[in-house]
PDB file of N, CA and C in Angstrom:
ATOM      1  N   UNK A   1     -28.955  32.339 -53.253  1.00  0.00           N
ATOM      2  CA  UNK A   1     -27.648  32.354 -53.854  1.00  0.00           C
ATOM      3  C   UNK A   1     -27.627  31.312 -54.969  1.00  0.00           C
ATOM      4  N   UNK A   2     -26.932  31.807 -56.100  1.00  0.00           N
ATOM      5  CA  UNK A   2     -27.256  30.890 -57.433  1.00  0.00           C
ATOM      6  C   UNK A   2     -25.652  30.198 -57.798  1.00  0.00           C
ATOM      7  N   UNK A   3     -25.174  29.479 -56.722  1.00  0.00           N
ATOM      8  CA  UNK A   3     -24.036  28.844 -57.046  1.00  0.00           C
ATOM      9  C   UNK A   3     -24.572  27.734 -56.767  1.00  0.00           C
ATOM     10  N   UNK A   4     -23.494  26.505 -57.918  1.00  0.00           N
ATOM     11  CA  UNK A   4     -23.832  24.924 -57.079  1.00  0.00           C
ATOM     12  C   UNK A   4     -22.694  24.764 -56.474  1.00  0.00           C
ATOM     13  N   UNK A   5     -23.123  23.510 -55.401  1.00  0.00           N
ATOM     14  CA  UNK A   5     -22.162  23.744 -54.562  1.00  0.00           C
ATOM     15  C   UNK A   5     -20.199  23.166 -55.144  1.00  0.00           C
ATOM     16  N   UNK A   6     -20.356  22.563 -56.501  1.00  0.00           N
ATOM     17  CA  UNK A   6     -18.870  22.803 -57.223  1.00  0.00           C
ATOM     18  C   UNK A   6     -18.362  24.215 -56.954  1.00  0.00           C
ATOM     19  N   UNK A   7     -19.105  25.269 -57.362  1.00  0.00           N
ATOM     20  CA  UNK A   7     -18.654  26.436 -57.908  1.00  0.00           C
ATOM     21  C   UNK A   7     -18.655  27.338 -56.526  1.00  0.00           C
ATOM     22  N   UNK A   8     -19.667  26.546 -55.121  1.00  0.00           N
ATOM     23  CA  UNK A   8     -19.365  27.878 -53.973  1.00  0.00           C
ATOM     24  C   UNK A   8     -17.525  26.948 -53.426  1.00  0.00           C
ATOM     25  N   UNK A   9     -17.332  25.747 -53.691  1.00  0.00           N
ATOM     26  CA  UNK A   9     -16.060  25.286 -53.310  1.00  0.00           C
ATOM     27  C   UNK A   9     -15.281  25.585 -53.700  1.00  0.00           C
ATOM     28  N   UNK A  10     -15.125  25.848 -55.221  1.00  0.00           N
ATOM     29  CA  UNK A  10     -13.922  26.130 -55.896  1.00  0.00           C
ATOM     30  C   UNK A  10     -13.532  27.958 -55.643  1.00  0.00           C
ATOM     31  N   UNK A  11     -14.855  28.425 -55.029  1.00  0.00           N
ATOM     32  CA  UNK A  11     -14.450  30.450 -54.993  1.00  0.00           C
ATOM     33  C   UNK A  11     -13.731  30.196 -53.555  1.00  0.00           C
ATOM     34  N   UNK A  12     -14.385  29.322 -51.998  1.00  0.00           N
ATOM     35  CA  UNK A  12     -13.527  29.132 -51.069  1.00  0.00           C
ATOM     36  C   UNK A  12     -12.248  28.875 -51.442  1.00  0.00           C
ATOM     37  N   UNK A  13     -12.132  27.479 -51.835  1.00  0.00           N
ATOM     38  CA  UNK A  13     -10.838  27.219 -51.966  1.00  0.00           C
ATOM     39  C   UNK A  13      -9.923  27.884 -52.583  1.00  0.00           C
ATOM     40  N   UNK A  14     -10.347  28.952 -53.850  1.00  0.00           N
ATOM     41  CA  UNK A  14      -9.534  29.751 -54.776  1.00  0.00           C
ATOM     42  C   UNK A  14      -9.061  30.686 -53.543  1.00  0.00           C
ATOM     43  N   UNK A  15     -10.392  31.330 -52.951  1.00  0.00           N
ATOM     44  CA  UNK A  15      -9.803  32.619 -52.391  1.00  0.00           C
ATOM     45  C   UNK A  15      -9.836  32.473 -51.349  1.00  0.00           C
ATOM     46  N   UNK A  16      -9.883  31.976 -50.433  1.00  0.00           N
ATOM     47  CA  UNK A  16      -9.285  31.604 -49.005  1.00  0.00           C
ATOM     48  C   UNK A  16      -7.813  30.968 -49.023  1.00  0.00           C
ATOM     49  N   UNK A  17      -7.609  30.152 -50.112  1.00  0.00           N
ATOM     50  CA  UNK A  17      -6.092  29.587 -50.300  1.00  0.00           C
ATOM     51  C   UNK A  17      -5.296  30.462 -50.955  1.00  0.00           C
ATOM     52  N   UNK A  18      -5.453  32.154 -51.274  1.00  0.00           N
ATOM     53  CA  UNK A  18      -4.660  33.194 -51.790  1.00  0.00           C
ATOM     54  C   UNK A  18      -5.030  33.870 -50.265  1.00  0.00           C
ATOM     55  N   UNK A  19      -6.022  34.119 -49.101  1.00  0.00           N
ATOM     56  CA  UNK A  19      -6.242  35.061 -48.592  1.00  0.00           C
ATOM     57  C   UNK A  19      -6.521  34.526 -47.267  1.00  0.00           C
ATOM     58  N   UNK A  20      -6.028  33.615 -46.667  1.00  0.00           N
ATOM     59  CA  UNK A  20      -6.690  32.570 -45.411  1.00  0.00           C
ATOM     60  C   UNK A  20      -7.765  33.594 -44.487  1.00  0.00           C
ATOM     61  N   UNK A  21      -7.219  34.557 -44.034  1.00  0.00           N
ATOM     62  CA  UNK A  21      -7.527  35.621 -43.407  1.00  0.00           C
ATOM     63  C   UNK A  21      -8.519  36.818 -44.282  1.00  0.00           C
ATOM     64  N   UNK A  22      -8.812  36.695 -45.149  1.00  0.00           N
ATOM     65  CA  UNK A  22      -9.897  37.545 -46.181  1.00  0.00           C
ATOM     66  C   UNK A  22     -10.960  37.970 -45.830  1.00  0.00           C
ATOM     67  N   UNK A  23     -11.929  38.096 -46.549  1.00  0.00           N
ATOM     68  CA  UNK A  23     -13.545  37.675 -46.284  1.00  0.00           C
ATOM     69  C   UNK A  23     -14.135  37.863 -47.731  1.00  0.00           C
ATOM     70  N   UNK A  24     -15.288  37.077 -48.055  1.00  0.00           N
ATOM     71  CA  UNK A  24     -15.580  37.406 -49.307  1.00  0.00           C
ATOM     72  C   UNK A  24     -17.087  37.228 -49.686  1.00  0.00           C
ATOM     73  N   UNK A  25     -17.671  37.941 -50.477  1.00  0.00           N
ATOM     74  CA  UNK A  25     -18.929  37.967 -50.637  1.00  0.00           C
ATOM     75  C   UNK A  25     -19.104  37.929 -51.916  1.00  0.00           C
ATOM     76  N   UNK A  26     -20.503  36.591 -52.198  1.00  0.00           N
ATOM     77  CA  UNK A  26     -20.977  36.973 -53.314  1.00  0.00           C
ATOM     78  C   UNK A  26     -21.973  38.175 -53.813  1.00  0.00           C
ATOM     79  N   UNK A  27     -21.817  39.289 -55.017  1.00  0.00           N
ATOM     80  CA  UNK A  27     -23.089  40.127 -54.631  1.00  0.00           C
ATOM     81  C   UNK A  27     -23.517  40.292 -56.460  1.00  0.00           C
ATOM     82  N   UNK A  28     -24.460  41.405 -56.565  1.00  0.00           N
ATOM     83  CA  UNK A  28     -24.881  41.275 -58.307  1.00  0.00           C
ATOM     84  C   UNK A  28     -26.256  39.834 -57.922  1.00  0.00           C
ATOM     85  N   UNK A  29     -25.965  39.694 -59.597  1.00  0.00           N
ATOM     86  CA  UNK A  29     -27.506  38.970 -59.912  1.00  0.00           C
ATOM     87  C   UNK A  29     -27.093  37.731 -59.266  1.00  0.00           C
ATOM     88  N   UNK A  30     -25.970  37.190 -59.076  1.00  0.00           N
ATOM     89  CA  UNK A  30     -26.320  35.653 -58.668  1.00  0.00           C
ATOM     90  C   UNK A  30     -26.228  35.624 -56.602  1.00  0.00           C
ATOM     91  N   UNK A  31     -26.598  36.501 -56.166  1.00  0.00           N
ATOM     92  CA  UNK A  31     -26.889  36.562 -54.865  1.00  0.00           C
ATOM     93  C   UNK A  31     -28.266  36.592 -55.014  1.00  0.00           C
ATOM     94  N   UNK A  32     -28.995  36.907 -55.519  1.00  0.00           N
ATOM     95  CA  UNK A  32     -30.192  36.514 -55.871  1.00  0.00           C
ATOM     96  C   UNK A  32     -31.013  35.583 -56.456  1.00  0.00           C
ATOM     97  N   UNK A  33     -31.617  34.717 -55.824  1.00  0.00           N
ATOM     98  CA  UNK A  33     -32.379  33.717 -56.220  1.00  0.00           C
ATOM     99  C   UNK A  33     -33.536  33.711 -56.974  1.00  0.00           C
ATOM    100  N   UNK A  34     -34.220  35.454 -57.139  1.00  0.00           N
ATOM    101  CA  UNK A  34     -35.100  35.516 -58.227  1.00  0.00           C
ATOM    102  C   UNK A  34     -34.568  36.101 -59.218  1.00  0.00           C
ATOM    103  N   UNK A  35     -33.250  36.089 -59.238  1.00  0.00           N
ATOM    104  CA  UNK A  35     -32.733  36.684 -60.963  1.00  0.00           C
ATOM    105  C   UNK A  35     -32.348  35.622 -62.078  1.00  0.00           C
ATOM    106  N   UNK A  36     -32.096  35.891 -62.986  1.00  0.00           N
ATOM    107  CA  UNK A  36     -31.274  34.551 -64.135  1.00  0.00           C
ATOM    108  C   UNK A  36     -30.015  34.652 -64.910  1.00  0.00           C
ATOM    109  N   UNK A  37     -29.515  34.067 -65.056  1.00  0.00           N
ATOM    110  CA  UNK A  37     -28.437  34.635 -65.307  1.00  0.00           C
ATOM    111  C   UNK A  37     -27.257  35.490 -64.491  1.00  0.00           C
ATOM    112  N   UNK A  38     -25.954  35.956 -65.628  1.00  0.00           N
ATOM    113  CA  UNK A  38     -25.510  36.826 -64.605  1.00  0.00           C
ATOM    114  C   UNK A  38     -24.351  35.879 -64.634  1.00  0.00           C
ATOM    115  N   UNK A  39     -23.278  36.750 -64.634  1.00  0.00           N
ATOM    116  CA  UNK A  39     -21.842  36.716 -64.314  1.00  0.00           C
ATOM    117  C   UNK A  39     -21.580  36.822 -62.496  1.00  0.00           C
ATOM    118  N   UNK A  40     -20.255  35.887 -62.333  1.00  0.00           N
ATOM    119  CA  UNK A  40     -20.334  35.618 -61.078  1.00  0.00           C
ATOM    120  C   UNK A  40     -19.431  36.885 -60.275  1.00  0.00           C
ATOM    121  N   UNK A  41     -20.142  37.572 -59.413  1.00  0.00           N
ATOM    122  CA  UNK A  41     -19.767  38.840 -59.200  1.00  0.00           C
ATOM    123  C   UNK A  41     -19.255  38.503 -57.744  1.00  0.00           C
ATOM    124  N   UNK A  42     -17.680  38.718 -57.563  1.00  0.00           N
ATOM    125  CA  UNK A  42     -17.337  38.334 -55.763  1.00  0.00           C
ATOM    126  C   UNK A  42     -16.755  39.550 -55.298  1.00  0.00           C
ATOM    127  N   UNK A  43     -16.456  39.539 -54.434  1.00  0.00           N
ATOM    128  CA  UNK A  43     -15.656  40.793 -53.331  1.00  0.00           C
ATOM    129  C   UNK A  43     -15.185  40.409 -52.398  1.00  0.00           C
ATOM    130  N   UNK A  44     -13.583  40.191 -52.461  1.00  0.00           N
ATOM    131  CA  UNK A  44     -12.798  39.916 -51.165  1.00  0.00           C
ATOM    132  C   UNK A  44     -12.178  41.163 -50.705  1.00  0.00           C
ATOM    133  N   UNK A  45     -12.056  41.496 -49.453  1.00  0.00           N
ATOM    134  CA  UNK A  45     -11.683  42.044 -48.044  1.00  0.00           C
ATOM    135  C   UNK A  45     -10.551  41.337 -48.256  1.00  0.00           C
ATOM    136  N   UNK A  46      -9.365  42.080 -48.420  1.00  0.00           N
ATOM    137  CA  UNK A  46      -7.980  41.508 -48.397  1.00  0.00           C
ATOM    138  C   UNK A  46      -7.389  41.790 -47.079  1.00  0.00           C
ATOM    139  N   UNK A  47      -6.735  40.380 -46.242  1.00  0.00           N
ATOM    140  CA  UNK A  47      -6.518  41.028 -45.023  1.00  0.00           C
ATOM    141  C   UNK A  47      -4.549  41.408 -45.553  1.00  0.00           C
ATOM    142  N   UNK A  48      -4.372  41.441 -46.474  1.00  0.00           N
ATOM    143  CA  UNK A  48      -2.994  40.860 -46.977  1.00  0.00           C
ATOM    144  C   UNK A  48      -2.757  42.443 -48.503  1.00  0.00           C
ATOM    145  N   UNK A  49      -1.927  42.690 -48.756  1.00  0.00           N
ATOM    146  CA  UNK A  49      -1.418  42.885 -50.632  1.00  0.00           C
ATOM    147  C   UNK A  49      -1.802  42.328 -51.466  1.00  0.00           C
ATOM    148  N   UNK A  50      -2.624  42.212 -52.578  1.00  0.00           N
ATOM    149  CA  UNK A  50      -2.906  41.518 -53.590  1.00  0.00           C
ATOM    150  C   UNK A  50      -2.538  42.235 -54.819  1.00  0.00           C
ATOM    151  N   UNK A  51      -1.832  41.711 -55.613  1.00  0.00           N
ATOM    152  CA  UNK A  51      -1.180  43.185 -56.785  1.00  0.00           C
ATOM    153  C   UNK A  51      -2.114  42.245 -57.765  1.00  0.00           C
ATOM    154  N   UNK A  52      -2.102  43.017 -59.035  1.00  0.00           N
ATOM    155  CA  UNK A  52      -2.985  42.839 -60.611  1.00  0.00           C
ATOM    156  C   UNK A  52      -2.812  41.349 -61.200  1.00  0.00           C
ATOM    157  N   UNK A  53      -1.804  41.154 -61.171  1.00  0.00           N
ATOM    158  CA  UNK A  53      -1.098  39.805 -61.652  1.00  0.00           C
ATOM    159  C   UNK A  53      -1.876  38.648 -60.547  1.00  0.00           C
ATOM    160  N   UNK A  54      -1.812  38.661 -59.285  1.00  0.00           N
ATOM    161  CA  UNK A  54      -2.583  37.605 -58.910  1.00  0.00           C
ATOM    162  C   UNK A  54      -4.069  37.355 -58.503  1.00  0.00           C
ATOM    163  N   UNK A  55      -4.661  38.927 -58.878  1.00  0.00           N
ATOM    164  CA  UNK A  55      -5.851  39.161 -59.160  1.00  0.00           C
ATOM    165  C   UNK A  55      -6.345  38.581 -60.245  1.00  0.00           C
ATOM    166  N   UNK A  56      -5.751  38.625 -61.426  1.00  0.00           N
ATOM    167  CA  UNK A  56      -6.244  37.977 -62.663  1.00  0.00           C
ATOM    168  C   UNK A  56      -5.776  36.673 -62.476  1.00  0.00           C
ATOM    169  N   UNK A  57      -4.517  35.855 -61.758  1.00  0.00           N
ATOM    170  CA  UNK A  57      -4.573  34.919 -61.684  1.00  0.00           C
ATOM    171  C   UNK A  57      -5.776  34.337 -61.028  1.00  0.00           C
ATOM    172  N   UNK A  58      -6.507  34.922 -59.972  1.00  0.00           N
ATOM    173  CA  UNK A  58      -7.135  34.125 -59.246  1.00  0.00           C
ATOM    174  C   UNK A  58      -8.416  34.037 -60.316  1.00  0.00           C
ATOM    175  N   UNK A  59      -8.964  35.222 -60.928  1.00  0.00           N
ATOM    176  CA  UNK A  59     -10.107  34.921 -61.721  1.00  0.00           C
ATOM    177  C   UNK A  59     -10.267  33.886 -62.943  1.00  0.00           C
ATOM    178  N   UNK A  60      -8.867  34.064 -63.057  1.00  0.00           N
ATOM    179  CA  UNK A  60      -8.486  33.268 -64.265  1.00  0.00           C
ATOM    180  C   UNK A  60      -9.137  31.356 -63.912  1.00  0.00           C
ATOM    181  N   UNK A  61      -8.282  30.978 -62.626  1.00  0.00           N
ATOM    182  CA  UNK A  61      -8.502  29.730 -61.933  1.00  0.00           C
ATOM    183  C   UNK A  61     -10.220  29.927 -61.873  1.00  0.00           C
ATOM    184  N   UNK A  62     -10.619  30.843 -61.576  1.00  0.00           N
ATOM    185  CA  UNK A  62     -12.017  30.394 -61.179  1.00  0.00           C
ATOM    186  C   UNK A  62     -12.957  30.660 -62.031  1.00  0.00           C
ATOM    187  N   UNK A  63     -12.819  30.866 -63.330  1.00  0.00           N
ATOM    188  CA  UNK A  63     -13.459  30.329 -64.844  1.00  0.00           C
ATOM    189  C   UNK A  63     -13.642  29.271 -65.293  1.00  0.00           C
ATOM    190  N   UNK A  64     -13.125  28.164 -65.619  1.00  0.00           N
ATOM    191  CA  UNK A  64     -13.195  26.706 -65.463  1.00  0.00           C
ATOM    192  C   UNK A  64     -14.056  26.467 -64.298  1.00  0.00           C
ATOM    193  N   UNK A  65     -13.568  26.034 -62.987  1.00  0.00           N
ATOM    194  CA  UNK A  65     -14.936  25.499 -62.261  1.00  0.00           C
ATOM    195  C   UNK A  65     -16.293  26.606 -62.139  1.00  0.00           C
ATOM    196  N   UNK A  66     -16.167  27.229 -62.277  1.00  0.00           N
ATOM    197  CA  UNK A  66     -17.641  28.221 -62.523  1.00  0.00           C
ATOM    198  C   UNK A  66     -18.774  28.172 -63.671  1.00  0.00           C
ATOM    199  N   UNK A  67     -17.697  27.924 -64.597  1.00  0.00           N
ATOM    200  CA  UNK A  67     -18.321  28.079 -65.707  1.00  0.00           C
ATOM    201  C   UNK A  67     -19.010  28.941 -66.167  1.00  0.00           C
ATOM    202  N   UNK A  68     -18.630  30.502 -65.828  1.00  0.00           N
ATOM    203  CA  UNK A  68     -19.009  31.384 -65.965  1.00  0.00           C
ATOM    204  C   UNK A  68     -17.484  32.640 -65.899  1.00  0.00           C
ATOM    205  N   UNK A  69     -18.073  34.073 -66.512  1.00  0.00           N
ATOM    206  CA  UNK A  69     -17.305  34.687 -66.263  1.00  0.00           C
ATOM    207  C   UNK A  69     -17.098  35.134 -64.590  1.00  0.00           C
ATOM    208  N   UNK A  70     -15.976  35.748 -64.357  1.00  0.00           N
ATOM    209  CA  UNK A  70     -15.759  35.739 -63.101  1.00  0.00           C
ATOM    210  C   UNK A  70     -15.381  37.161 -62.908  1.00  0.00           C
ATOM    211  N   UNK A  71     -16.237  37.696 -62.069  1.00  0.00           N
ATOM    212  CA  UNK A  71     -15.825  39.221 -61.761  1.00  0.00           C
ATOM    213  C   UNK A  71     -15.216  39.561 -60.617  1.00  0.00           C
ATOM    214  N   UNK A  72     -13.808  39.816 -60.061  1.00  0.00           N
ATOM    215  CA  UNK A  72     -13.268  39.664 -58.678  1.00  0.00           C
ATOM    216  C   UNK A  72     -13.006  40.964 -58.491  1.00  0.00           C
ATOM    217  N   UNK A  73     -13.575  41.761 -57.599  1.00  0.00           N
ATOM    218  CA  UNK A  73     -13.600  42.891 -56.885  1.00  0.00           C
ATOM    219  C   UNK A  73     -12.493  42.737 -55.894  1.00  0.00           C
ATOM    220  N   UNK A  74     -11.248  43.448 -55.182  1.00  0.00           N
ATOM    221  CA  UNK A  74     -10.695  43.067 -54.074  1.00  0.00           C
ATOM    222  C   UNK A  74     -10.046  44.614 -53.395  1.00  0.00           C
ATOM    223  N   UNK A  75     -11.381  44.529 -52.189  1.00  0.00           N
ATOM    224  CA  UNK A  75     -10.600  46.103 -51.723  1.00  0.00           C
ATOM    225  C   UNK A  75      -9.052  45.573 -50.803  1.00  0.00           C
ATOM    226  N   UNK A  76      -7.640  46.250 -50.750  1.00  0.00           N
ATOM    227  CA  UNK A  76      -6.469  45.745 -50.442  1.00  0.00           C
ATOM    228  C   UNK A  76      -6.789  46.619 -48.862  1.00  0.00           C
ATOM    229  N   UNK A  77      -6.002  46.130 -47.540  1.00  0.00           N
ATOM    230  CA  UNK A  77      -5.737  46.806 -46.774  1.00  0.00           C
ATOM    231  C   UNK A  77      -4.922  48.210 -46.907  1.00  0.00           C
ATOM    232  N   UNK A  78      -5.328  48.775 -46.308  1.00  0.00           N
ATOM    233  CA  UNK A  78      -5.383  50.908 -46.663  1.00  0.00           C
ATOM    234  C   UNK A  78      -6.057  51.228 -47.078  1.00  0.00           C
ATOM    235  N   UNK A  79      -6.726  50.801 -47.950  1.00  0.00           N
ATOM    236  CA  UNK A  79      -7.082  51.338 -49.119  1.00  0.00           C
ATOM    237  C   UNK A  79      -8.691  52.096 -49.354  1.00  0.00           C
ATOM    238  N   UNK A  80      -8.800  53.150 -49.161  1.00  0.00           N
ATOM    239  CA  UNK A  80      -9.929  53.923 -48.827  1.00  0.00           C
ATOM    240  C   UNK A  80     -11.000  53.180 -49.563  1.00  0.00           C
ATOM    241  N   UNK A  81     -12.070  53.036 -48.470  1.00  0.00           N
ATOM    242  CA  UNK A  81     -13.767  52.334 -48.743  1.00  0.00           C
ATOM    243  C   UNK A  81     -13.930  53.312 -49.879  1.00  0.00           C
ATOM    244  N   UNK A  82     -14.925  52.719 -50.980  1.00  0.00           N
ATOM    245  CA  UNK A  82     -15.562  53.557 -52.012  1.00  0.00           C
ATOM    246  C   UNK A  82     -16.694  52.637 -51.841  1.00  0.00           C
ATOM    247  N   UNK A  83     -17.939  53.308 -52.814  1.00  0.00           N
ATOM    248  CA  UNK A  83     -19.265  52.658 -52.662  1.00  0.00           C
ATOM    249  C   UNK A  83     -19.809  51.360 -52.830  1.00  0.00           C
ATOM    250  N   UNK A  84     -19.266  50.891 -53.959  1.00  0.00           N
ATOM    251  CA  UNK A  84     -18.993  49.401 -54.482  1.00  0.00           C
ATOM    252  C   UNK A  84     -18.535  48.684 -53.101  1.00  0.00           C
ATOM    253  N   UNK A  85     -17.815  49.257 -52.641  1.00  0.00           N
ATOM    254  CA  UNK A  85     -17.388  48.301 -51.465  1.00  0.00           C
ATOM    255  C   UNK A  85     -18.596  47.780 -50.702  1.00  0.00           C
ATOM    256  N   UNK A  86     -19.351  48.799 -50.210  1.00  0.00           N
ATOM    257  CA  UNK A  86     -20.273  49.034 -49.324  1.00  0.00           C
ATOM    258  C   UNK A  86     -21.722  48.032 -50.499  1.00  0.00           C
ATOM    259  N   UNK A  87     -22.078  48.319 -51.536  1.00  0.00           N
ATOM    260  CA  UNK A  87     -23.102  47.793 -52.070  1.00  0.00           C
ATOM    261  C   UNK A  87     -22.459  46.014 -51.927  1.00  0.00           C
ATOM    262  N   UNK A  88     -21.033  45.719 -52.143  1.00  0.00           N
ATOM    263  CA  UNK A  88     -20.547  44.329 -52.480  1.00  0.00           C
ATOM    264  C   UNK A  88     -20.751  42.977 -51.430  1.00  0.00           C
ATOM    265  N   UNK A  89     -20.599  44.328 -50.072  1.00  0.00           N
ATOM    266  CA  UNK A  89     -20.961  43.968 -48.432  1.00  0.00           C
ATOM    267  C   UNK A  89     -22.310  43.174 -48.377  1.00  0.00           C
ATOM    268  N   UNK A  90     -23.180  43.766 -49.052  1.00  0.00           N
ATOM    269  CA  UNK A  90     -24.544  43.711 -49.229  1.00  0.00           C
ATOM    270  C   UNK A  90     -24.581  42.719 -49.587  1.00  0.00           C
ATOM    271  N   UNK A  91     -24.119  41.867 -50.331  1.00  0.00           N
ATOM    272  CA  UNK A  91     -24.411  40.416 -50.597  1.00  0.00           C
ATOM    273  C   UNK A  91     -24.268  39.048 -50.029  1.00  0.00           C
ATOM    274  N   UNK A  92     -24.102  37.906 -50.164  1.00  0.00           N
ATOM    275  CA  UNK A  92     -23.988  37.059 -49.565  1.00  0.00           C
ATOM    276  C   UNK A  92     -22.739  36.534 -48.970  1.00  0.00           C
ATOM    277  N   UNK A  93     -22.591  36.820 -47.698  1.00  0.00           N
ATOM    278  CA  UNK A  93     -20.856  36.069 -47.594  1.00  0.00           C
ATOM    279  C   UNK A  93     -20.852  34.738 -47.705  1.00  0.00           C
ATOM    280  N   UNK A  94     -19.644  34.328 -47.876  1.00  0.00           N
ATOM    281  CA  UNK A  94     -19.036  32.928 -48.259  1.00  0.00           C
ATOM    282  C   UNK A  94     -18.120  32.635 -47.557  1.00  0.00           C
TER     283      UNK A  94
END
């Protein structure tokens, strides 16, 4: 996993303090330790509603400590599994 540990604190604290109850995984190139580069690709399991507005809020917050772009995937409760879900699983939880 290619976070330091600033940047695996600031994705907990971002998205566990919007989602206490969540789950979230890092997946893409920086779950991988032989890749370079790479935008920071996450996926939270919403145990909660998350509408657009605090979706981009949260990515927004977690640009600055990352220092990278921030890609936030968030499947909402109901909301029918699609494949992405399943490949996003695949990566590293946090």
């Amino acid at each position: 996993m290619r976070l330091s540990p600033h940047e695996l604190d600031a994705v907990r604290r971002t998205l566990y303090g919007a989602d206490p109850n969540g789950r979230v995984w890092l997946f893409g190139s920086r779950a991988d330790d032989s890749r370079r580069g790479g935008d920071i690709d996450l996926y939270l399991e919403a145990s909660q509603p998350i509408d657009l507005k605090t979706t981009l809020a949260l990515e927004y917050r977690l640009t600055s400590p990352c220092d990278a772009k921030v890609d936030l995937l968030i499947r909402r409760p109901f909301e029918a599994e699609q494949p992405i879900h399943v490949i996003a699983r695949q990566g590293v939880p946090l």
